[in-house]
Protein backbone atom coordinates (compact mmCIF):
# COMPACT_ATOMS: atom_id res chain seq x y z
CA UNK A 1 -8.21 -180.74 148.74
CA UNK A 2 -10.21 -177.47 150.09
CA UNK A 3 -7.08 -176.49 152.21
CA UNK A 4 -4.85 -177.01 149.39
CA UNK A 5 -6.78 -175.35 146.86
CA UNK A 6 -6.87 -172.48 150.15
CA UNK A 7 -3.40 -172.31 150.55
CA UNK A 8 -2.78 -171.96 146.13
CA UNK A 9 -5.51 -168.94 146.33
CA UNK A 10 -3.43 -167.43 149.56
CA UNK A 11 -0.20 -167.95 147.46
CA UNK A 12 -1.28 -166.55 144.07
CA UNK A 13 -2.67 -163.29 145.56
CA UNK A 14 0.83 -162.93 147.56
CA UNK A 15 2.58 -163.43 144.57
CA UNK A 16 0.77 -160.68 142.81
CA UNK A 17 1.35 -158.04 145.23
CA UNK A 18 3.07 -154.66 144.54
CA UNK A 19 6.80 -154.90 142.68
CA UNK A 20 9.75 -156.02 144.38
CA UNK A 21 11.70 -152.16 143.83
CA UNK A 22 14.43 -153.03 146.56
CA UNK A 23 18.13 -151.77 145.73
CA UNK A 24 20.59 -154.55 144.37
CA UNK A 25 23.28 -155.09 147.16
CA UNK A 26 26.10 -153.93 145.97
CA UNK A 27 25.47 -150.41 144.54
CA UNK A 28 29.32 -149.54 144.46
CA UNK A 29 30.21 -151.74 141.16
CA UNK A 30 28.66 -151.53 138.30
CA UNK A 31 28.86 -155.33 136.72
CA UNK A 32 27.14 -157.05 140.19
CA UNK A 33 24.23 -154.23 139.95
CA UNK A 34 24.00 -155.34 136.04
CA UNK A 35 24.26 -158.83 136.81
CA UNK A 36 22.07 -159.23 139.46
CA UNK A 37 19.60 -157.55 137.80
CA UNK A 38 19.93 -158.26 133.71
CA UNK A 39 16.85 -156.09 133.03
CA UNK A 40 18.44 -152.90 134.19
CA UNK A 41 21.13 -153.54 131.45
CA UNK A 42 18.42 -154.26 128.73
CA UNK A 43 16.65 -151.31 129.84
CA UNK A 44 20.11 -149.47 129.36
CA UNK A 45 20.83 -150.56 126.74
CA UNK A 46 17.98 -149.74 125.07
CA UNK A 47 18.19 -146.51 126.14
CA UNK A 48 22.00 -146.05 124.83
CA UNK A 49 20.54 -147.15 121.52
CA UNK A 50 17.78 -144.74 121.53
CA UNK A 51 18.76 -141.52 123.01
CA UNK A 52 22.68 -142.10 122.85
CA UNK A 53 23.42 -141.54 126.60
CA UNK A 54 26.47 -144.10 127.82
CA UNK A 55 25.11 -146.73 129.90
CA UNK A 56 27.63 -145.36 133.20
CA UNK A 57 25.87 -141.92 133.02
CA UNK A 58 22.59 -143.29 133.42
CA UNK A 59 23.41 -145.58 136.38
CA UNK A 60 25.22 -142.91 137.91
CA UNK A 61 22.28 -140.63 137.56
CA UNK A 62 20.48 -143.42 138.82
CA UNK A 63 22.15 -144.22 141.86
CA UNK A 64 22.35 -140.37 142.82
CA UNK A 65 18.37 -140.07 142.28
CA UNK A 66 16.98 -142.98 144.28
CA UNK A 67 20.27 -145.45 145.12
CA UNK A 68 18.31 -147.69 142.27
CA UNK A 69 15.32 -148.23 144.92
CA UNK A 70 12.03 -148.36 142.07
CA UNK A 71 9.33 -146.72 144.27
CA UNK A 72 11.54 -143.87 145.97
CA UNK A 73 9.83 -140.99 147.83
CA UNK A 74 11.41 -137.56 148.66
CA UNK A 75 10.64 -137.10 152.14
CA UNK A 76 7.85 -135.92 154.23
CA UNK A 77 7.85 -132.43 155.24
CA UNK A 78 6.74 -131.44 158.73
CA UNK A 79 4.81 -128.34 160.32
CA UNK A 80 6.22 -127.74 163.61
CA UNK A 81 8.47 -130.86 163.55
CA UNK A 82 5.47 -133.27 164.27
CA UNK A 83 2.31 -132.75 161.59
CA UNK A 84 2.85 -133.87 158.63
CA UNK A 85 2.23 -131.74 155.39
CA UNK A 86 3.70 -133.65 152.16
CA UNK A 87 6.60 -134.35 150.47
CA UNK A 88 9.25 -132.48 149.56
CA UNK A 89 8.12 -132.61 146.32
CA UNK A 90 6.54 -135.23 143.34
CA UNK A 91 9.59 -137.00 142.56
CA UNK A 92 8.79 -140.61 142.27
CA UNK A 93 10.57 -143.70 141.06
CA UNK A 94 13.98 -145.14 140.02
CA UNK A 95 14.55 -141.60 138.07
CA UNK A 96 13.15 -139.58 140.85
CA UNK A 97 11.12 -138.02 138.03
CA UNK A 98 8.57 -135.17 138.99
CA UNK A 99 4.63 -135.18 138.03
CA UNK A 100 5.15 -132.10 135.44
CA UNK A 101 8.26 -133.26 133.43
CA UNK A 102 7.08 -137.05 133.54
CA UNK A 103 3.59 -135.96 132.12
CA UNK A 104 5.69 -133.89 129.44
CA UNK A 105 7.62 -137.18 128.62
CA UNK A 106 4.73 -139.35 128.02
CA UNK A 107 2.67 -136.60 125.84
CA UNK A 108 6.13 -135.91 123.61
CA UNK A 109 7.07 -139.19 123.37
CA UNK A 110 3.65 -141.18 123.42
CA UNK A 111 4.63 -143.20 126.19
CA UNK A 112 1.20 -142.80 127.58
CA UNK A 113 1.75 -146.11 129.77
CA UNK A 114 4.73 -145.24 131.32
CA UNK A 115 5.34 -146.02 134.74
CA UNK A 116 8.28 -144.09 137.12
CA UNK A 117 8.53 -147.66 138.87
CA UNK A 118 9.69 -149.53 135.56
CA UNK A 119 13.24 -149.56 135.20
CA UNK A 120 12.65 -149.42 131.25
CA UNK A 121 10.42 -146.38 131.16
CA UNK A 122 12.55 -144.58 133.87
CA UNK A 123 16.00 -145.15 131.85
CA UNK A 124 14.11 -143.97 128.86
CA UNK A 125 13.10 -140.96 130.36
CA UNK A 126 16.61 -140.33 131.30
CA UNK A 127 17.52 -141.37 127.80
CA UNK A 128 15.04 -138.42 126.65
CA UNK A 129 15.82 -135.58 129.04
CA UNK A 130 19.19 -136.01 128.58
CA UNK A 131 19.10 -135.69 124.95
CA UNK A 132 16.95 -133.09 125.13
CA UNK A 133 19.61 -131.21 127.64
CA UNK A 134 22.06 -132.09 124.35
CA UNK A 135 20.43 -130.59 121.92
CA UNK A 136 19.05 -127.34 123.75
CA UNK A 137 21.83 -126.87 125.96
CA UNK A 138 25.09 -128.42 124.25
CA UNK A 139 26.01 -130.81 127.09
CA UNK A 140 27.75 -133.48 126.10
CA UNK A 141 25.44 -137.08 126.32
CA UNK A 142 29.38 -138.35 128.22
CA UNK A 143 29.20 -135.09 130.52
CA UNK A 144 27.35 -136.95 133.28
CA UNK A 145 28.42 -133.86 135.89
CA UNK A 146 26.75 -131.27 133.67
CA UNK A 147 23.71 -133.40 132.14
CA UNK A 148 22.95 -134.16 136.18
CA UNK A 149 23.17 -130.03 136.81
CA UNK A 150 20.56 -129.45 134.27
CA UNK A 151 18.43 -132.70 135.36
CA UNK A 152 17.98 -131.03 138.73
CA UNK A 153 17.98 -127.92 138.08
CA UNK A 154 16.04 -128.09 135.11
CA UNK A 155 17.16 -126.66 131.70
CA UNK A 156 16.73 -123.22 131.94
CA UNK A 157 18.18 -123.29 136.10
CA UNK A 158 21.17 -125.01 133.84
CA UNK A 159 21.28 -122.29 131.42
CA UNK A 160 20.58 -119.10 134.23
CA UNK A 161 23.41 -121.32 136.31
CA UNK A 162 21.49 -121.48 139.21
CA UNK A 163 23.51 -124.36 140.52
CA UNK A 164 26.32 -121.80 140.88
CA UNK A 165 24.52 -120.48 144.06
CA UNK A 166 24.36 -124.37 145.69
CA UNK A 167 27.58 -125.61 146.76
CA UNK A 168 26.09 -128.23 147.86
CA UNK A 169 24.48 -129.40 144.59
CA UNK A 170 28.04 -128.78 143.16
CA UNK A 171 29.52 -131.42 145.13
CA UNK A 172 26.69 -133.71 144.66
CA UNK A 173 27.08 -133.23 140.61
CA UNK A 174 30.60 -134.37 141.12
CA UNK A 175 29.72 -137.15 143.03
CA UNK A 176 27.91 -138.26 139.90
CA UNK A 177 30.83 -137.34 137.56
CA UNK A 178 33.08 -139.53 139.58
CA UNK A 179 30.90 -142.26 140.27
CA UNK A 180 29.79 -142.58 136.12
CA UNK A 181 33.52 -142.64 135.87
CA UNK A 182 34.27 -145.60 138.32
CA UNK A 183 31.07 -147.40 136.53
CA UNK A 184 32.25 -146.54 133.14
CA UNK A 185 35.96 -148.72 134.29
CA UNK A 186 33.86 -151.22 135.82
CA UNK A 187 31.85 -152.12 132.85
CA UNK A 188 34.68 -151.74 130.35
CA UNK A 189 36.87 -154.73 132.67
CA UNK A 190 33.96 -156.93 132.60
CA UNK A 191 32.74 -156.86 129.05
CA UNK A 192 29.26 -155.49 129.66
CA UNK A 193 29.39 -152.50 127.53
């Protein structure tokens, strides 16, 4: 009995260890990410409901910011090539959200619990920027090229056009665009708008 009650005590601290924030495996169609994970599409939806922004544009955003990994990290930053200094920056989580703009979510929308690891609260962030890149900026909530300009760049980098000066970030905005597109098909041919 004392070994077995050992091994239930062993197997009920495992089981509460940190959050299982792996990627689903097939990150290239839409309805197997959605059904092998049916929380990301109640999260989703939710967040369609509440902030109006289409279910493909958030995945897309999604997959650009962290490939849906839930604990993502920018990467370190070395001095010298060896010592290590930081990250790149505070982006954290499934929305790759950064300290400053996550703290601003939580105080406008009273959120106070929200974690960048929880597939609901990061969607609803999305959800909230993006709307808030609607109504102060006129992008479309479809747009998902544009509403991921201003989500990296930040609203007023959108509205200066900052990304003008990054090729690079032009490409990668496209990317999206393209990839909320192929989502958007995916979803509509298996019923899981």
């Amino acid at each position: 009995m004392n070994r077995l009650l050992k091994l239930a005590i062993v197997g009920l601290v495992a089981s509460c260890g940190g959050g299982d924030y792996k990627a689903p495996r097939n990150l290239d169609n839409a309805c197997a990410i959605l059904a092998e994970r049916p929380a990301y599409r109640r999260a989703m939806q939710a967040t369609e409901r509440k902030w109006g922004i289409p279910i493909h544009v958030q995945m897309a955003s999604i997959h650009q910011e962290s490939k849906f990994v839930g604990d993502a990290r920018t990467p370190h930053q070395y001095a010298l090539g060896v010592i290590p200094i930081g990250r790149q920056s505070s982006a954290y989580g499934y929305s790759q959200a950064l300290d400053g703009t996550w703290d601003e979510y939580r105080k406008e929308t009273g959120n106070r619990s929200a974690k960048r690891t929880d597939i609901r609260d990061a969607t609803d962030f999305m959800g909230w920027y993006m709307h808030g890149s609607n109504q102060r900026l006129g992008i479309s909530k479809w747009d998902a090229t544009s509403q991921y300009l201003a989500y990296h760049e930040g609203r007023s980098g959108f509205a200066r056009q900052s990304y003008r000066s990054k090729p690079w970030l032009i490409r990668v905005a496209a990317n999206v665009g393209q990839r909320a597109a192929m989502y958007r098909s995916q979803l509509a041919s298996c019923g899981r708008r």
